[in-house]
N, C-alpha and C. Protein backbone atom coordinates (compact mmCIF):
# COMPACT_ATOMS: atom_id res chain seq x y z
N UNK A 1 0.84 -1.17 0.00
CA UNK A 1 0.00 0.00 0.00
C UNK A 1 0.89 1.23 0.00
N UNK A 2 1.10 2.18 -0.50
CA UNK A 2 1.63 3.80 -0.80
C UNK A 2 1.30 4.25 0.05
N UNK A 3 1.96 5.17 0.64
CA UNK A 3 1.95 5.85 1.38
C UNK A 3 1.67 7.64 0.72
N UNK A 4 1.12 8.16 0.95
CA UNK A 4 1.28 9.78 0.32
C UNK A 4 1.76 10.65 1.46
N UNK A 5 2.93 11.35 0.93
CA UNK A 5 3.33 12.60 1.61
C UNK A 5 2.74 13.95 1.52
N UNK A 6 3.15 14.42 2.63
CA UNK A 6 3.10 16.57 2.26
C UNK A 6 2.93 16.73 0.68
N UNK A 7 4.17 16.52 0.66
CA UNK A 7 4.69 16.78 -1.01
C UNK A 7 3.41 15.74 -2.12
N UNK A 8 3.31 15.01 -2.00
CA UNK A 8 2.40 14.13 -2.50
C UNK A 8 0.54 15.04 -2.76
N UNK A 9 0.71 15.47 -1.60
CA UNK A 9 -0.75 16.31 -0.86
C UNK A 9 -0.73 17.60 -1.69
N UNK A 10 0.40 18.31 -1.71
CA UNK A 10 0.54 19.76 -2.29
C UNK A 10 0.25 19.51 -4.06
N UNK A 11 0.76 18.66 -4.33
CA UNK A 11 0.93 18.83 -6.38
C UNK A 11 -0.66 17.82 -6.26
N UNK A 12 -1.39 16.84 -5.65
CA UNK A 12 -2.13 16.63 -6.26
C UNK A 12 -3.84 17.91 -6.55
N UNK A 13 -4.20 17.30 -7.65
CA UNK A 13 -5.43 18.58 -8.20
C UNK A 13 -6.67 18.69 -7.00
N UNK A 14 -6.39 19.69 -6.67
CA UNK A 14 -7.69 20.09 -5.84
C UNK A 14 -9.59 20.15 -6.44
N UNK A 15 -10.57 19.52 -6.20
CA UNK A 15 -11.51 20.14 -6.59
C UNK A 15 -12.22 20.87 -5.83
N UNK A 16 -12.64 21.75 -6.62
CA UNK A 16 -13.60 22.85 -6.42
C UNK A 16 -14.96 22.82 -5.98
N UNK A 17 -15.41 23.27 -4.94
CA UNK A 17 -16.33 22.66 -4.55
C UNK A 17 -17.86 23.50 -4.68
N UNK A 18 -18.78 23.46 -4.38
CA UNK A 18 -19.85 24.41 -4.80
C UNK A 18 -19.83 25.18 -3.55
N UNK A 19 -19.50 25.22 -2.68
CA UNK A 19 -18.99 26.39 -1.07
C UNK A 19 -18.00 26.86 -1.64
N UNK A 20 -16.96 26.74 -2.27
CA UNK A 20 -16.11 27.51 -3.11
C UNK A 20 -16.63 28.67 -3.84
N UNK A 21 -17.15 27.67 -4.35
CA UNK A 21 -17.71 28.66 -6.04
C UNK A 21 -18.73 29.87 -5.40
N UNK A 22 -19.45 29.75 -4.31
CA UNK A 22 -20.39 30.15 -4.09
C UNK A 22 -20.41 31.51 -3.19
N UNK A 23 -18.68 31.08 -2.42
CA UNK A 23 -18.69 32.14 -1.26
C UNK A 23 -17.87 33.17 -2.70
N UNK A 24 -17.19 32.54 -3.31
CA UNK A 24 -16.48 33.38 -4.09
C UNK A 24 -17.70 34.23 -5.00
N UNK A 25 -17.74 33.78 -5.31
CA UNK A 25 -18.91 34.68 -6.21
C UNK A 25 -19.68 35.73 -5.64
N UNK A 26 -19.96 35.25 -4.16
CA UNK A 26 -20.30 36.24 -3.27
C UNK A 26 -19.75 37.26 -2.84
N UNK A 27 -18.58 37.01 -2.65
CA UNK A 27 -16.89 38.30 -2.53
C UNK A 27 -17.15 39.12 -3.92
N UNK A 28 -16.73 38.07 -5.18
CA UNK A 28 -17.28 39.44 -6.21
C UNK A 28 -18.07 39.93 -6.47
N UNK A 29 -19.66 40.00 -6.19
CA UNK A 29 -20.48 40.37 -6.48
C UNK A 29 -20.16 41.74 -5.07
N UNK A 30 -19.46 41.42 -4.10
CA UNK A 30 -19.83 42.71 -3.23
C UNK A 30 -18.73 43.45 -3.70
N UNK A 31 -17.17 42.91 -4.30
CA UNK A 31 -16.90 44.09 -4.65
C UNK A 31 -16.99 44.66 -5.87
N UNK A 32 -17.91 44.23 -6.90
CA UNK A 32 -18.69 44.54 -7.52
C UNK A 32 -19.43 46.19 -7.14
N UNK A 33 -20.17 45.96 -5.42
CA UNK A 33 -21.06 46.69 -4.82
C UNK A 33 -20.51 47.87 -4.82
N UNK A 34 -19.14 47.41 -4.51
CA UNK A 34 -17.98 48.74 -3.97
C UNK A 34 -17.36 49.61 -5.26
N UNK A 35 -17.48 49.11 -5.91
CA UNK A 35 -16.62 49.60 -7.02
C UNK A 35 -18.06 50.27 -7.47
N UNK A 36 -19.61 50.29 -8.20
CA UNK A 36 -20.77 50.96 -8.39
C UNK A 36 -21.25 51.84 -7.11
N UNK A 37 -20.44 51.58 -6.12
CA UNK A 37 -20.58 52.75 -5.27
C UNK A 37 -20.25 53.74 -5.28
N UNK A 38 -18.47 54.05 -5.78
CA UNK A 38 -17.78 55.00 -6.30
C UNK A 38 -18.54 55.47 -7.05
N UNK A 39 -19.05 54.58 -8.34
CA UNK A 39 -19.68 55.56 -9.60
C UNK A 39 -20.78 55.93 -9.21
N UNK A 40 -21.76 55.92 -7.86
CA UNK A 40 -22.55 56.75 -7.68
C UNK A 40 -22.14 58.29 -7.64
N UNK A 41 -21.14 58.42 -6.98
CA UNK A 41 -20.61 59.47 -7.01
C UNK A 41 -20.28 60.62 -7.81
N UNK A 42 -19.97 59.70 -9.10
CA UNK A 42 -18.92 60.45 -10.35
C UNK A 42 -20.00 60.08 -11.71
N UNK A 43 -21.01 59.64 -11.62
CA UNK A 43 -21.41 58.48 -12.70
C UNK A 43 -23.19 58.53 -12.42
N UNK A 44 -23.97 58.88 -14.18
CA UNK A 44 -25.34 58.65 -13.52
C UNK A 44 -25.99 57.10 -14.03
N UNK A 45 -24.73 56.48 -14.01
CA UNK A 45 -24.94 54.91 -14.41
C UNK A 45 -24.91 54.42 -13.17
N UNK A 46 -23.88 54.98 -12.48
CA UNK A 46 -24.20 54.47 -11.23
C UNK A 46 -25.28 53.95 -10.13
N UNK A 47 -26.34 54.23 -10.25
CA UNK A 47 -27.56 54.19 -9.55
C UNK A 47 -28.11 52.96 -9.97
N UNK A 48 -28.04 52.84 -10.94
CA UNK A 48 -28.62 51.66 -11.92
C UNK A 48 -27.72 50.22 -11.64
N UNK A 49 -26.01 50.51 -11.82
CA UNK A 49 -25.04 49.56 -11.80
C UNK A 49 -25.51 48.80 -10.04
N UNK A 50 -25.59 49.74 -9.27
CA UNK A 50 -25.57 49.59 -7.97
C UNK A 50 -26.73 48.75 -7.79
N UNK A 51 -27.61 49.33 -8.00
CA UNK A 51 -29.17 48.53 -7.91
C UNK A 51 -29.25 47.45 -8.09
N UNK A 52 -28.90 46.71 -9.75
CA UNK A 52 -28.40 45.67 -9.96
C UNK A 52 -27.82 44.35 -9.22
N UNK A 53 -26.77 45.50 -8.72
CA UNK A 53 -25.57 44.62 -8.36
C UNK A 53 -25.79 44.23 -6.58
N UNK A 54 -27.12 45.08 -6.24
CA UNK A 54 -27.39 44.55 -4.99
C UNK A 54 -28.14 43.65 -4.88
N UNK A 55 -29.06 43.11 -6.33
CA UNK A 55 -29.62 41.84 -6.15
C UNK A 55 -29.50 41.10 -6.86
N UNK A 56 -28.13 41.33 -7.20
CA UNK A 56 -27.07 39.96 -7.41
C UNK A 56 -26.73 39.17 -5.83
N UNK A 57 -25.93 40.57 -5.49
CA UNK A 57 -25.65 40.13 -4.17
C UNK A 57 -25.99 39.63 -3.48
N UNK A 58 -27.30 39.90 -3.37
CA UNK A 58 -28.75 39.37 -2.59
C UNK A 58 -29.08 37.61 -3.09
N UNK A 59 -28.77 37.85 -4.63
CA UNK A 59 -28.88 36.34 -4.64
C UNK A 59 -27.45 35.35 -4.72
N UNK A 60 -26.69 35.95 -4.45
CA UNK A 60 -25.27 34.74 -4.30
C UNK A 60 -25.71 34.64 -2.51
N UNK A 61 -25.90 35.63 -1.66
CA UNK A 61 -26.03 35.63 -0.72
C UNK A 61 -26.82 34.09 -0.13
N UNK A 62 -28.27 34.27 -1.28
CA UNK A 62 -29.22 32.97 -1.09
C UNK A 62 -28.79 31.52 -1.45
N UNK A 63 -27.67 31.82 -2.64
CA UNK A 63 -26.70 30.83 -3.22
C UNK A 63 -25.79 30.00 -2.37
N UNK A 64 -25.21 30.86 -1.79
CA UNK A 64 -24.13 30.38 -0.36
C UNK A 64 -24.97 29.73 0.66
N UNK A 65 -26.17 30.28 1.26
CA UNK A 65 -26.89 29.25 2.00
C UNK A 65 -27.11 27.70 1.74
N UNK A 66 -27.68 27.73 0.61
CA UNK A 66 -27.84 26.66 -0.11
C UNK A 66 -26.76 25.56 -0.48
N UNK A 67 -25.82 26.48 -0.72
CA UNK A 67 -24.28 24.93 -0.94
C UNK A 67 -24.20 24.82 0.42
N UNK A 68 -23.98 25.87 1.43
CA UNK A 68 -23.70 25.40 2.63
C UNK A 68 -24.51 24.20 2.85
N UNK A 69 -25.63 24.21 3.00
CA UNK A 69 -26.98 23.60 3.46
C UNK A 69 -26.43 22.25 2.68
N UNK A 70 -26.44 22.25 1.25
CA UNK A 70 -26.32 21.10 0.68
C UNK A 70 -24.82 20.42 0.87
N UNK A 71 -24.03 20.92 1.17
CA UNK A 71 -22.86 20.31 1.72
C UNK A 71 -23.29 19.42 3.34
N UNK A 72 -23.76 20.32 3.76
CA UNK A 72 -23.89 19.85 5.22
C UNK A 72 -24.88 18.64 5.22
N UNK A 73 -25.87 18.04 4.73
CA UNK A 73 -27.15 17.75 4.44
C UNK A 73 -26.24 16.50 3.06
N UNK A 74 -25.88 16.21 2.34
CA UNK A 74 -25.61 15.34 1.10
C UNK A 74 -23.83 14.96 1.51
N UNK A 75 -23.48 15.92 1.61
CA UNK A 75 -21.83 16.03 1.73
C UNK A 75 -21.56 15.41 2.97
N UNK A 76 -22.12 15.62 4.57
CA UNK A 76 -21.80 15.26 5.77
C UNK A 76 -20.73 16.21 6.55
N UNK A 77 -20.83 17.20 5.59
CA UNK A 77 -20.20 18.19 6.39
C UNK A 77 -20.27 19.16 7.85
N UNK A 78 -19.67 19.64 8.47
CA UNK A 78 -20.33 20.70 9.57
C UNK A 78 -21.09 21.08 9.18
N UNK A 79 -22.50 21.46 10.22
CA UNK A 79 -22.92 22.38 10.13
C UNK A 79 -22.96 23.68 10.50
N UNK A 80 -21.81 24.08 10.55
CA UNK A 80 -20.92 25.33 11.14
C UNK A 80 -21.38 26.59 9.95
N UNK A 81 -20.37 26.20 8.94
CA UNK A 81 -21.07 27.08 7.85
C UNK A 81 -22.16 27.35 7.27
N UNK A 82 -23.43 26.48 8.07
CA UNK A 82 -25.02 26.60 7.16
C UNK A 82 -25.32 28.00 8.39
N UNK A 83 -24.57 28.31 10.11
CA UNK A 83 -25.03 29.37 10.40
C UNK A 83 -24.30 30.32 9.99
N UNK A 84 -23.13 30.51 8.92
CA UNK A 84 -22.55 31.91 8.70
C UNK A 84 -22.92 32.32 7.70
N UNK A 85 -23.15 31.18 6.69
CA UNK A 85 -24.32 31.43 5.58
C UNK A 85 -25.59 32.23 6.02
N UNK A 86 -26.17 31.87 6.96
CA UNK A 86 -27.43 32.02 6.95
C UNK A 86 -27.39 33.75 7.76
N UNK A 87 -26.54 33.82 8.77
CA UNK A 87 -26.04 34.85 9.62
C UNK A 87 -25.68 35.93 8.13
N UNK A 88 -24.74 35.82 7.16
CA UNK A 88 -24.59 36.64 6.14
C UNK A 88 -26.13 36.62 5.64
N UNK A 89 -26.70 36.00 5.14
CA UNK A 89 -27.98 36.13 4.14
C UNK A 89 -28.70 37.71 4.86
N UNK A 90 -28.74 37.10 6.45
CA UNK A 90 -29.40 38.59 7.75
C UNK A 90 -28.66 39.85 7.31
N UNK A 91 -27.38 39.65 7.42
CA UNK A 91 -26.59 40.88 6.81
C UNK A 91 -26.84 41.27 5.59
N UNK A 92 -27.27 40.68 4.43
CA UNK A 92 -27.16 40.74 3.30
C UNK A 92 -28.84 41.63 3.22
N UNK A 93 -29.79 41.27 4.13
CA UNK A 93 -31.32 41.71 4.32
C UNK A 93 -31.26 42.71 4.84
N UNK A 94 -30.64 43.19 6.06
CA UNK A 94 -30.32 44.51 6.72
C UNK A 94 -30.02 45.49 5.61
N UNK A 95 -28.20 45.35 5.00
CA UNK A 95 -28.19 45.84 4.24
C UNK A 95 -28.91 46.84 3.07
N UNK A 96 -29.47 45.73 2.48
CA UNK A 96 -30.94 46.31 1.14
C UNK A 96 -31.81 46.90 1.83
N UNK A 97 -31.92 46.66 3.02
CA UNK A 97 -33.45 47.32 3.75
C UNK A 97 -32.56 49.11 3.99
N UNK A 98 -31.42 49.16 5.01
CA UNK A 98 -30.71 50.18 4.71
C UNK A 98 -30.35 51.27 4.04
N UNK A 99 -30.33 50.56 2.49
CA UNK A 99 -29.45 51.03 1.47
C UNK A 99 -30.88 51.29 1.11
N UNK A 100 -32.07 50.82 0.70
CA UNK A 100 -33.71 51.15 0.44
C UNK A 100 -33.91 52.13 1.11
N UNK A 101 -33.70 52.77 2.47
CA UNK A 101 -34.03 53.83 3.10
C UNK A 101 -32.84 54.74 2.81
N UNK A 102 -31.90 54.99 2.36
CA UNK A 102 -30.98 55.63 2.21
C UNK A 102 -29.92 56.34 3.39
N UNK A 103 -30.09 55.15 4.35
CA UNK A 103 -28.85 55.43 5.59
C UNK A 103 -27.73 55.20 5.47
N UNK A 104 -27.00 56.42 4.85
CA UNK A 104 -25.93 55.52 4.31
C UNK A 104 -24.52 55.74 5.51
N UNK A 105 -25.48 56.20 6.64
CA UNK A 105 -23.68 56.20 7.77
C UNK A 105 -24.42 54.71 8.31
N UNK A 106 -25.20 54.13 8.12
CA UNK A 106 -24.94 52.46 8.49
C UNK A 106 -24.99 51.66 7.12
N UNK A 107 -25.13 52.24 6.07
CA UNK A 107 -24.86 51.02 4.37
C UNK A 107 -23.65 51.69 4.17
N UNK A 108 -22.85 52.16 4.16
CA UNK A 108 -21.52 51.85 3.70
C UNK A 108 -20.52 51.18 4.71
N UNK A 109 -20.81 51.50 6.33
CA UNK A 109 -19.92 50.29 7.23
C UNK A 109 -20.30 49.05 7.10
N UNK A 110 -21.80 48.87 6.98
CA UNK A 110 -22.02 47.36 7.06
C UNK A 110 -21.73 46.79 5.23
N UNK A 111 -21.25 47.70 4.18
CA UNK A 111 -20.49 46.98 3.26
C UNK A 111 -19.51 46.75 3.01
N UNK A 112 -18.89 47.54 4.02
CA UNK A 112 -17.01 47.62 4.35
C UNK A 112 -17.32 46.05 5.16
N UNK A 113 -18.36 45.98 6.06
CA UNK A 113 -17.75 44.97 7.04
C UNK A 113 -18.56 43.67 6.17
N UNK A 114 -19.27 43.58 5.60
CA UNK A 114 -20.08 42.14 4.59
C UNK A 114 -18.97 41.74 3.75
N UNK A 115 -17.91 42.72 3.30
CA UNK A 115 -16.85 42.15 1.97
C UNK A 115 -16.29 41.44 3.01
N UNK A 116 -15.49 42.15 3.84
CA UNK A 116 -13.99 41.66 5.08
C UNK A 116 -14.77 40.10 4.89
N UNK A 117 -15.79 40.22 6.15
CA UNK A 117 -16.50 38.77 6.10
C UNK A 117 -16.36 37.52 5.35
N UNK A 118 -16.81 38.31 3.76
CA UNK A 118 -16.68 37.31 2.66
C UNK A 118 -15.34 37.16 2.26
N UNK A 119 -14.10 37.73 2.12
CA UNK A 119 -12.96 37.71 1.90
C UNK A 119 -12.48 36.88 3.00
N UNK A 120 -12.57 36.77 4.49
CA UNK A 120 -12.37 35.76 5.27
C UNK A 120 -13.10 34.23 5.11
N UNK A 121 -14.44 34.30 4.43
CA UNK A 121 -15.02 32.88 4.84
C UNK A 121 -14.30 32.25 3.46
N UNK A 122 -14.02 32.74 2.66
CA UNK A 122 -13.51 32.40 0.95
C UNK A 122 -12.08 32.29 1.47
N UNK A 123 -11.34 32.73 2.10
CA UNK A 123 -9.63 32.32 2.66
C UNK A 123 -9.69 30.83 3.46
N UNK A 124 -10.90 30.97 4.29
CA UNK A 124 -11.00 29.80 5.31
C UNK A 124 -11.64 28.76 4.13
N UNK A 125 -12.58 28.72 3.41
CA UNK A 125 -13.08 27.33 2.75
C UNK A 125 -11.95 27.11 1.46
N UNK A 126 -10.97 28.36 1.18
CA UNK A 126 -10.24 27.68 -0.24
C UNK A 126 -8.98 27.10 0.63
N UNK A 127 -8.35 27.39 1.93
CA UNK A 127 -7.58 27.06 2.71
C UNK A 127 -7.76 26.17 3.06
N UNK A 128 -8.39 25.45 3.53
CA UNK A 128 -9.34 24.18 4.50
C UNK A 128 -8.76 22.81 3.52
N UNK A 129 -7.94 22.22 4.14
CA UNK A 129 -7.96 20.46 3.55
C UNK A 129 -9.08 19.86 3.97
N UNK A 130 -8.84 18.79 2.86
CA UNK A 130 -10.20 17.47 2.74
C UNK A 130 -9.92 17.02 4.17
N UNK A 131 -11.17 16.33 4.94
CA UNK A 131 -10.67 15.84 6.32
C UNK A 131 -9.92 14.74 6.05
N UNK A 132 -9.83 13.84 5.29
CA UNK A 132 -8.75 13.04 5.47
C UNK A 132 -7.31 13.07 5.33
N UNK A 133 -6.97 13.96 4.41
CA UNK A 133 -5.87 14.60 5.02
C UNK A 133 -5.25 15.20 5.76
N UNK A 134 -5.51 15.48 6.99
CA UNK A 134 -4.39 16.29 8.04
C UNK A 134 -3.08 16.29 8.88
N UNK A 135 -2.82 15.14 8.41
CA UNK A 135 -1.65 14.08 8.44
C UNK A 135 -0.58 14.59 8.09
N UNK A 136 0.81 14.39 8.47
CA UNK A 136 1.54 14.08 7.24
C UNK A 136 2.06 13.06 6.54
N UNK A 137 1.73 12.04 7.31
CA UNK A 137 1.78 10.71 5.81
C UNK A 137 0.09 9.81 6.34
N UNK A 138 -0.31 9.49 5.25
CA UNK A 138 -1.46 8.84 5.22
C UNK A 138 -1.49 7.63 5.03
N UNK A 139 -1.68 6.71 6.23
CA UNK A 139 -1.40 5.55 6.38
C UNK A 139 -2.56 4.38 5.18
């Protein structure tokens, strides 16, 4: 029987998983948010780009629940990430309700702080080894 090393672990192909695809997409769609925020400013496309792009956001937001959910539920995964999913989706509802009333000294911190978020949960799930690897040789 073979044994696999570190080295063995590092060069083989990673797949991609739909919590991957999902938180990521979610990161770009908010800085997406950020970048049509500027052009509110400078830009009368802006209003429109933004609008858009908040119910995009709104739906990767619903997207990420869902792989979570279906990872956890088909996959056997934690269910750790179906509450940060679901905890973002709240953020993601605040937000639009916010940004709908036009408060924007609480919609632009809580979109400074929804990206950070998503830029951390997308470091932690593309970082994260398969559980059977945590080893360094795999018996």
């Amino acid at each position: 029987m073979a044994t696999r090393t570190m080295t063995d672990q590092r060069t083989a192909p990673r797949n991609v998983t739909f919590v991957q695809v999902a938180i990521a997409l979610q990161t770009l769609a908010l800085f997406f948010q950020a970048v049509t925020a500027g052009l509110l400013l400078s830009s009368s496309t802006g209003m429109l780009l933004h609008d858009v792009g908040s119910r995009v956001m709104y739906g990767m937001s619903m997207l990420y629940v869902l792989a979570a959910v279906l990872a956890w539920r088909r996959g056997g995964a934690s269910p750790r990430p179906v509450l940060y999913a679901s905890g973002f989706l709240v953020l993601a509802s605040v937000q639009v309700a916010v940004g709908i009333a036009h408060v924007a000294s609480l919609h632009v911190p809580l979109g400074i702080l929804m990206f950070g978020l998503s830029v951390l949960a997308l470091g932690q799930v593309v970082s994260a080894r398969p559980a059977g690897r945590r080893g360094g040789v795999r018996p």
